[in-house]
C-alpha atoms as a PDB file:
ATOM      1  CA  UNK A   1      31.323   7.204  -2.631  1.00  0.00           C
ATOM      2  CA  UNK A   2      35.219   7.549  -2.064  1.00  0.00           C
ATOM      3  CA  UNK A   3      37.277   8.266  -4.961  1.00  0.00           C
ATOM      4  CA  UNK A   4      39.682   5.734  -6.363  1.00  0.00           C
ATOM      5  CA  UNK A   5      42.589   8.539  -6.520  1.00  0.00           C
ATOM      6  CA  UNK A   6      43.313   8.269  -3.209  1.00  0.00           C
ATOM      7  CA  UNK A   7      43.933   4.770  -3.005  1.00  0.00           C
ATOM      8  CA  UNK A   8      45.918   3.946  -5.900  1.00  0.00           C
ATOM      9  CA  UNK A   9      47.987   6.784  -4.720  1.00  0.00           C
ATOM     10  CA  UNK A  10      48.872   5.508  -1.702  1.00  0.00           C
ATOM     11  CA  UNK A  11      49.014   1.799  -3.288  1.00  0.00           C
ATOM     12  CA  UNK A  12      51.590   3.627  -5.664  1.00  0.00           C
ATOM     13  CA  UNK A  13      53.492   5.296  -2.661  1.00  0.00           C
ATOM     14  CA  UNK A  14      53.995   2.054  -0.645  1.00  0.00           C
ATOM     15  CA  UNK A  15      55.143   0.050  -3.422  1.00  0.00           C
ATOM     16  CA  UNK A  16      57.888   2.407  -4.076  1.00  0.00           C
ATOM     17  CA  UNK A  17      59.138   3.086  -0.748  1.00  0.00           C
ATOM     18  CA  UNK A  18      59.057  -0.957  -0.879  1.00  0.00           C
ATOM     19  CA  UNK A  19      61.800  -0.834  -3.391  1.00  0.00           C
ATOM     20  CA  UNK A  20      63.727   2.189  -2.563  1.00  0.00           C
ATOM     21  CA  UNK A  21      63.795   0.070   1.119  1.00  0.00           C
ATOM     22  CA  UNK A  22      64.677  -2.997  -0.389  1.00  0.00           C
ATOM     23  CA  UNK A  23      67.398  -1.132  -2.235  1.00  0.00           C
ATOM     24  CA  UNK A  24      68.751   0.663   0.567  1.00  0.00           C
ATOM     25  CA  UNK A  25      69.116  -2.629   2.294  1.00  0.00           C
ATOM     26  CA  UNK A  26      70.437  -4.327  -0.364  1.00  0.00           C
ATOM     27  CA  UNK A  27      73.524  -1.525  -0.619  1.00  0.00           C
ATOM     28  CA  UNK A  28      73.971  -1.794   2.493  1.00  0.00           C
ATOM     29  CA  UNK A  29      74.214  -5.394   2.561  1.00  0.00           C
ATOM     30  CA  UNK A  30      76.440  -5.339  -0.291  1.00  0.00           C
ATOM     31  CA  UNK A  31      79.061  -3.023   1.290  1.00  0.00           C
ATOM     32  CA  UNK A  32      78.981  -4.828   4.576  1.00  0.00           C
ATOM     33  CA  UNK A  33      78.776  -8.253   4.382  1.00  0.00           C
ATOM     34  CA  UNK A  34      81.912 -10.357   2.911  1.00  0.00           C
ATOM     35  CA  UNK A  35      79.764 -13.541   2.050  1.00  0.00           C
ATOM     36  CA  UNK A  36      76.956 -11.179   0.903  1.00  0.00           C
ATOM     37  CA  UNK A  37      79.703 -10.371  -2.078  1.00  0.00           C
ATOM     38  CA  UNK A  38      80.764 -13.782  -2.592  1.00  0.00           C
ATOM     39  CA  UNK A  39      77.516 -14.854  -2.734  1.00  0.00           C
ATOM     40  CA  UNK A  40      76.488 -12.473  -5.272  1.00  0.00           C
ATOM     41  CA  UNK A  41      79.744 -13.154  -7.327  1.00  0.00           C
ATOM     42  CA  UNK A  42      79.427 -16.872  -7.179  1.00  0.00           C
ATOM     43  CA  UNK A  43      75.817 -16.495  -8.699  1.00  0.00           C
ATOM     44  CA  UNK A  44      77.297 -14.038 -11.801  1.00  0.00           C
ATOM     45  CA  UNK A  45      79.631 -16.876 -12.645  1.00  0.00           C
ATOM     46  CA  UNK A  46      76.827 -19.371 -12.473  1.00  0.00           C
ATOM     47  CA  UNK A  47      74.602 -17.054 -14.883  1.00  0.00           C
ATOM     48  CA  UNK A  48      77.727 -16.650 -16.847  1.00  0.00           C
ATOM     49  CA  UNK A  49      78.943 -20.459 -17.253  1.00  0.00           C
ATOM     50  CA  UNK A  50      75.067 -21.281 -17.563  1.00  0.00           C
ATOM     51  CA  UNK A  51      75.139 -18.972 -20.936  1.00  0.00           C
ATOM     52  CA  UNK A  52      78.122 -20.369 -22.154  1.00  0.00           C
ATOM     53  CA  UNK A  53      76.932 -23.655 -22.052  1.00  0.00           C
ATOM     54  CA  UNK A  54      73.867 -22.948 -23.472  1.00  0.00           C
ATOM     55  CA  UNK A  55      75.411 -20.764 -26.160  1.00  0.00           C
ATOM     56  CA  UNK A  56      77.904 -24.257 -27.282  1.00  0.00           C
ATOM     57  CA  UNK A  57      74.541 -26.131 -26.372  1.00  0.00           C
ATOM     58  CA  UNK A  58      72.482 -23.894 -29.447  1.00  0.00           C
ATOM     59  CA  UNK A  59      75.687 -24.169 -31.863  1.00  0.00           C
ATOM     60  CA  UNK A  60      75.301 -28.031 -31.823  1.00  0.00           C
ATOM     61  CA  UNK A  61      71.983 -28.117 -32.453  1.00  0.00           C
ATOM     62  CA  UNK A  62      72.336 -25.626 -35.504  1.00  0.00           C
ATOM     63  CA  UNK A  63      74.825 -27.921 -36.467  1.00  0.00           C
ATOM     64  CA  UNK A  64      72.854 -31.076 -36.494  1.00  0.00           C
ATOM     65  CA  UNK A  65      70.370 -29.044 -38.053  1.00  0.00           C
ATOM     66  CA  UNK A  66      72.064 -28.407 -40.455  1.00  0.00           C
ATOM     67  CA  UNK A  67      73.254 -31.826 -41.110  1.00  0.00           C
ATOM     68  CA  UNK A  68      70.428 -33.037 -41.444  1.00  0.00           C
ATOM     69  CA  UNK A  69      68.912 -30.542 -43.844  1.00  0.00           C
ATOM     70  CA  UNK A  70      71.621 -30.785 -46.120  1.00  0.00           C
ATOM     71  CA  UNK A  71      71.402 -34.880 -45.958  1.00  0.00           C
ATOM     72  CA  UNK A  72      67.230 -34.160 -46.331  1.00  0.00           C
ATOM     73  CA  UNK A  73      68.182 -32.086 -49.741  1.00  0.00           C
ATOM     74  CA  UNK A  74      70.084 -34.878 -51.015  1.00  0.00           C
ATOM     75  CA  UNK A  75      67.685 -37.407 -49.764  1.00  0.00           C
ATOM     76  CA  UNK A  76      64.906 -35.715 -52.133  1.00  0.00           C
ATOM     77  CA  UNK A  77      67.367 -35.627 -55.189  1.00  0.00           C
ATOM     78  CA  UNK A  78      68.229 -32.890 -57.505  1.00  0.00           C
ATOM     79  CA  UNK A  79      66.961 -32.297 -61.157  1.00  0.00           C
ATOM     80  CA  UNK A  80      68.938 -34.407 -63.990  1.00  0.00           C
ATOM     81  CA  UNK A  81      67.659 -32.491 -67.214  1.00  0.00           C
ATOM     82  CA  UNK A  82      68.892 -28.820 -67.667  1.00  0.00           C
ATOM     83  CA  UNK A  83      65.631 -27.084 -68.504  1.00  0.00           C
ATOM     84  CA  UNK A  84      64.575 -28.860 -65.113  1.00  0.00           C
ATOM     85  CA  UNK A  85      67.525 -27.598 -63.612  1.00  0.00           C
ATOM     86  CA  UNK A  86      67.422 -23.908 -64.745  1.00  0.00           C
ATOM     87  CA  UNK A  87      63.688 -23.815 -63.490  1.00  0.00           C
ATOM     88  CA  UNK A  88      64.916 -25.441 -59.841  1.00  0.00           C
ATOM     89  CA  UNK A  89      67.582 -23.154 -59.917  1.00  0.00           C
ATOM     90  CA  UNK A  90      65.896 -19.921 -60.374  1.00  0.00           C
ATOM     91  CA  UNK A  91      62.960 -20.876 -57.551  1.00  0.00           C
ATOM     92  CA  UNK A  92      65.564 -21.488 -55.235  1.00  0.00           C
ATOM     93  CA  UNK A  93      67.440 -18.805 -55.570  1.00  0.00           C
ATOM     94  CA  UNK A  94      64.348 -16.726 -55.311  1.00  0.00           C
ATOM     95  CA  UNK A  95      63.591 -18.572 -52.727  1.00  0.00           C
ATOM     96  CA  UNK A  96      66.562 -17.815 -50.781  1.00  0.00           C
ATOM     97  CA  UNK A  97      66.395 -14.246 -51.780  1.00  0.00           C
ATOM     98  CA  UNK A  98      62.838 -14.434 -49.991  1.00  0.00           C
ATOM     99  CA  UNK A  99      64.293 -15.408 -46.624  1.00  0.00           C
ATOM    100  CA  UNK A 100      67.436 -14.055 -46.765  1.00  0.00           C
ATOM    101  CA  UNK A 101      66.442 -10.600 -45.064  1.00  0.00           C
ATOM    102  CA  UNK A 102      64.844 -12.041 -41.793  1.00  0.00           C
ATOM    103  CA  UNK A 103      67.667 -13.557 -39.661  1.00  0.00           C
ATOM    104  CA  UNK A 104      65.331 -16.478 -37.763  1.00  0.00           C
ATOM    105  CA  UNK A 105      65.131 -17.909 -41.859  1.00  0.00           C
ATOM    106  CA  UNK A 106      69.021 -17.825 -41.877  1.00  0.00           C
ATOM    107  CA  UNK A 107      69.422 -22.042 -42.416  1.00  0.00           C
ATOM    108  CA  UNK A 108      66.466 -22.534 -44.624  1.00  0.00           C
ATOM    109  CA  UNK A 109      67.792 -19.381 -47.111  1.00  0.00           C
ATOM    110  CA  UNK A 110      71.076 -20.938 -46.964  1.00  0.00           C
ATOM    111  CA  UNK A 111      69.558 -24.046 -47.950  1.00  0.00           C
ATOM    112  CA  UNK A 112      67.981 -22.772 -50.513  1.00  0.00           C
ATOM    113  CA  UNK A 113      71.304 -21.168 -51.631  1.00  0.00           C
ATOM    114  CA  UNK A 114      72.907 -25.006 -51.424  1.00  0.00           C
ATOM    115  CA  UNK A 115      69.997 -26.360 -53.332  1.00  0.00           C
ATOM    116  CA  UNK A 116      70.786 -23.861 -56.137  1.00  0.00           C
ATOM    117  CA  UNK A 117      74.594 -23.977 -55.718  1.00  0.00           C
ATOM    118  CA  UNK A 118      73.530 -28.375 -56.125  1.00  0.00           C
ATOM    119  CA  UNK A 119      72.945 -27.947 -59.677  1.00  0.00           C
ATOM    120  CA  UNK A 120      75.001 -24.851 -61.180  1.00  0.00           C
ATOM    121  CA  UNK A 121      77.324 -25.859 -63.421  1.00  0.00           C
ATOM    122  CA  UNK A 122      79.832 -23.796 -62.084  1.00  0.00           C
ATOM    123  CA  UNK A 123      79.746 -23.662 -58.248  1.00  0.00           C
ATOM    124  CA  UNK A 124      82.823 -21.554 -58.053  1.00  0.00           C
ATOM    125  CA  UNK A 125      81.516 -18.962 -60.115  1.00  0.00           C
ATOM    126  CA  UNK A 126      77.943 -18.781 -57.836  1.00  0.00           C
ATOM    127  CA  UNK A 127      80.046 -19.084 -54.620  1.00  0.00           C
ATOM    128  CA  UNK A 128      81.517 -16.186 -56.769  1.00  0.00           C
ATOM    129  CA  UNK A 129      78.074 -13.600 -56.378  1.00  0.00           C
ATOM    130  CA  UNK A 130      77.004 -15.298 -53.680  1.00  0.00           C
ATOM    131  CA  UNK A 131      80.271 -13.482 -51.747  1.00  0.00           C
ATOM    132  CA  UNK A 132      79.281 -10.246 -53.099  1.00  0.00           C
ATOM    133  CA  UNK A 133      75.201 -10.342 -52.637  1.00  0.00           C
ATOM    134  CA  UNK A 134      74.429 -12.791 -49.577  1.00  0.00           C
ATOM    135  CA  UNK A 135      74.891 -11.644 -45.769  1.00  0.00           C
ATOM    136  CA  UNK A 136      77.941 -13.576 -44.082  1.00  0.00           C
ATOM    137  CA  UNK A 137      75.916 -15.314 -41.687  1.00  0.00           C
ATOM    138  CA  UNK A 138      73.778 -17.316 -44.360  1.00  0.00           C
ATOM    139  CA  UNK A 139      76.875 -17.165 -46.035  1.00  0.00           C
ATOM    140  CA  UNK A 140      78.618 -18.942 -43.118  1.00  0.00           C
ATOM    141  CA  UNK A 141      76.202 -21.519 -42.940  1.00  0.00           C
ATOM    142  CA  UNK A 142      76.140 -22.264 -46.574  1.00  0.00           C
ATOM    143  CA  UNK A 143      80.261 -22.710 -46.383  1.00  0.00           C
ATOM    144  CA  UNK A 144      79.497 -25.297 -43.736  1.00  0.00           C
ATOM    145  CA  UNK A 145      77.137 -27.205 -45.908  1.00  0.00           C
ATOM    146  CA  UNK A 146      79.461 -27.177 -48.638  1.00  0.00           C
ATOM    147  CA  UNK A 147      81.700 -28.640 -46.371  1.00  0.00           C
ATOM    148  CA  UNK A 148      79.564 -30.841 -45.000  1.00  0.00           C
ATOM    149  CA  UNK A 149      78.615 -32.332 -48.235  1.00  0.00           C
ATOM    150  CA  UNK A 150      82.102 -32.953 -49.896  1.00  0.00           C
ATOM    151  CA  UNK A 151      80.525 -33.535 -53.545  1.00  0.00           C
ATOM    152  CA  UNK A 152      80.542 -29.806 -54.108  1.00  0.00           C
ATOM    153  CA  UNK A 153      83.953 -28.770 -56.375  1.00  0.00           C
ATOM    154  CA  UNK A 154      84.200 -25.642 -56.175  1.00  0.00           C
ATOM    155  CA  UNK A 155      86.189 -23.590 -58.946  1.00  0.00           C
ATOM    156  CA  UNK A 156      85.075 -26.988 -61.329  1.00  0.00           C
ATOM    157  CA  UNK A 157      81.893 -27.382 -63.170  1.00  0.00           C
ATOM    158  CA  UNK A 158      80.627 -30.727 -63.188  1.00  0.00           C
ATOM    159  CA  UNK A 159      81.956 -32.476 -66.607  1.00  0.00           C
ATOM    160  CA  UNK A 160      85.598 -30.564 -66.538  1.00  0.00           C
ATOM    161  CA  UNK A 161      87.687 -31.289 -63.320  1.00  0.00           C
ATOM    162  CA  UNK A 162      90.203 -28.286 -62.697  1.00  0.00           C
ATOM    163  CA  UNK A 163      93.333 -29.403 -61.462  1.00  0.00           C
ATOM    164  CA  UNK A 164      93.171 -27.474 -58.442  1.00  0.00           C
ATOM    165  CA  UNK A 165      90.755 -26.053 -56.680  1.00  0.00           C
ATOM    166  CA  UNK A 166      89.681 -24.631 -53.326  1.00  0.00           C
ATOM    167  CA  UNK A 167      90.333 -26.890 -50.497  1.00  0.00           C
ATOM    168  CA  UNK A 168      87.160 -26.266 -48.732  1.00  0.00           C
ATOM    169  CA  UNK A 169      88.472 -28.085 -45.029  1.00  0.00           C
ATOM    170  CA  UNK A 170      91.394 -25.108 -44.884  1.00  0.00           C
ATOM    171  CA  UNK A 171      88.151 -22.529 -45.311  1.00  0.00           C
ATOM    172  CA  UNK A 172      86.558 -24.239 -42.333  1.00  0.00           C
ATOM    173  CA  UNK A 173      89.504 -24.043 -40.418  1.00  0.00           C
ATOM    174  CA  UNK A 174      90.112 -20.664 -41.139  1.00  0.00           C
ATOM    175  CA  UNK A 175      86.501 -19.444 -40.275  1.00  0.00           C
ATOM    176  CA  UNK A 176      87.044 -21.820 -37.151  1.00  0.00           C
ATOM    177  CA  UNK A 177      89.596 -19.422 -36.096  1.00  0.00           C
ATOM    178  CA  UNK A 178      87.976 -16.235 -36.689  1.00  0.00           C
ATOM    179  CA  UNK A 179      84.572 -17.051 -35.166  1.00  0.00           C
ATOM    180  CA  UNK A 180      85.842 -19.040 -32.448  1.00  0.00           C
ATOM    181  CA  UNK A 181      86.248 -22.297 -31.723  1.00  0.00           C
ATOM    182  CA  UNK A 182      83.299 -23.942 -32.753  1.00  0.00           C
ATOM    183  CA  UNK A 183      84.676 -26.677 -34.985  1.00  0.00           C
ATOM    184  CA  UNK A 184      85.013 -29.381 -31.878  1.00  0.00           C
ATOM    185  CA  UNK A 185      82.428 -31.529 -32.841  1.00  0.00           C
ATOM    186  CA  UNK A 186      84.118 -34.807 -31.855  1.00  0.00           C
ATOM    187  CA  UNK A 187      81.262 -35.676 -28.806  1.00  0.00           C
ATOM    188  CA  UNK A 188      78.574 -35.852 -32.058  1.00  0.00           C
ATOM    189  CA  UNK A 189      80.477 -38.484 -33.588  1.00  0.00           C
ATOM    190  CA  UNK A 190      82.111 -38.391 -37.523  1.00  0.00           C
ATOM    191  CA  UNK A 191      79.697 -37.301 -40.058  1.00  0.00           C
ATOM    192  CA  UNK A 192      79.632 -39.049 -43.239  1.00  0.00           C
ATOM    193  CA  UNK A 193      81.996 -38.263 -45.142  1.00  0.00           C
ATOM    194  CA  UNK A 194      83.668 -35.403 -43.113  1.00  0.00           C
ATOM    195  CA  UNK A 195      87.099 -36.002 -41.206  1.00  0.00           C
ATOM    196  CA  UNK A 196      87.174 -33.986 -37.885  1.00  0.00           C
ATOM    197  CA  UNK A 197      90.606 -32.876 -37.788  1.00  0.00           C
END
């Protein structure tokens, strides 16, 4: 019986003057032919305009998504009594601590950082360590749920109203301008509650 070296071998061989040929011809086709190059430029800007779009395309979903977790939060309610309060508190915060490391749990461990942030008595003050201890990606996506929400005063607690506080749309704009202009979502229509300047 023939050994199996032999052919696989020469299966090997062809196959690889296949491609070498092919890319031979292909440089040669490349450096010769005018349309050839237009041809292969027009496709890079399709592949390039088809990520963009897709790359906006992915931002507005996150967006909605977000939306409509922070409206599903606030849907389900928030603890009234403080001993219910600390305990909701503390599990989402752990919570958020849990999913914080793996980057594909970004929105739910920023939700659970909004949940918490929901019934501190001090938002300013958590917004406070949250700066120091969460990454700035959850962190970006919790400043858009603040915004989002509106009911959120930060540097206030809930029974004291400060006089002045942080104006949470000039934070949006300003992350708006260092990440790019993402803030044009006037083709999704007015959420509730939140001017789109």
């Amino acid at each position: 019986m023939e050994s199996p070296r032999p052919v696989v071998l020469a299966t090997v061989a062809a196959v690889a003057t296949g491609v070498l040929a092919y890319a031979v011809y292909f440089d040669y086709r490349r450096r010769t032919s005018a349309e050839f190059r237009r041809e292969l430029r027009r496709e890079e800007r399709r592949q390039a305009r088809s990520a963009k779009e897709q790359a906006v395309a992915d931002a507005r979903a996150q967006k909605l998504a977000l939306y409509q977790a922070v409206d599903e939060a606030k849907a389900e309610g928030f603890p009234t009594s403080s001993d219910d309060k600390e305990a909701y508190f503390l599990e989402q915060v752990q919570a958020g601590e849990m999913l914080g490391p793996d980057p594909t749990k970004s929105l739910e461990a920023a939700l659970a950082f909004y949940k918490a942030l929901k019934v501190y008595p001090t938002p300013g003050d958590l917004i406070n360590i949250y700066d120091k201890t969460v990454s700035k990606p959850i962190l970006d996506l919790l400043a858009e749920m603040i915004a989002y929400d509106g009911t959120i005063r930060v540097g206030t607690n809930y029974t004291n109203p400060a006089p002045a506080g942080v104006d949470i749309n000039e934070l949006m704009r300003e992350m708006g301008a260092e990440m790019g202009d993402m803030s044009d979502m006037s083709d999704l229509g007015a959420a509730p509650g939140v001017p789109l300047d």
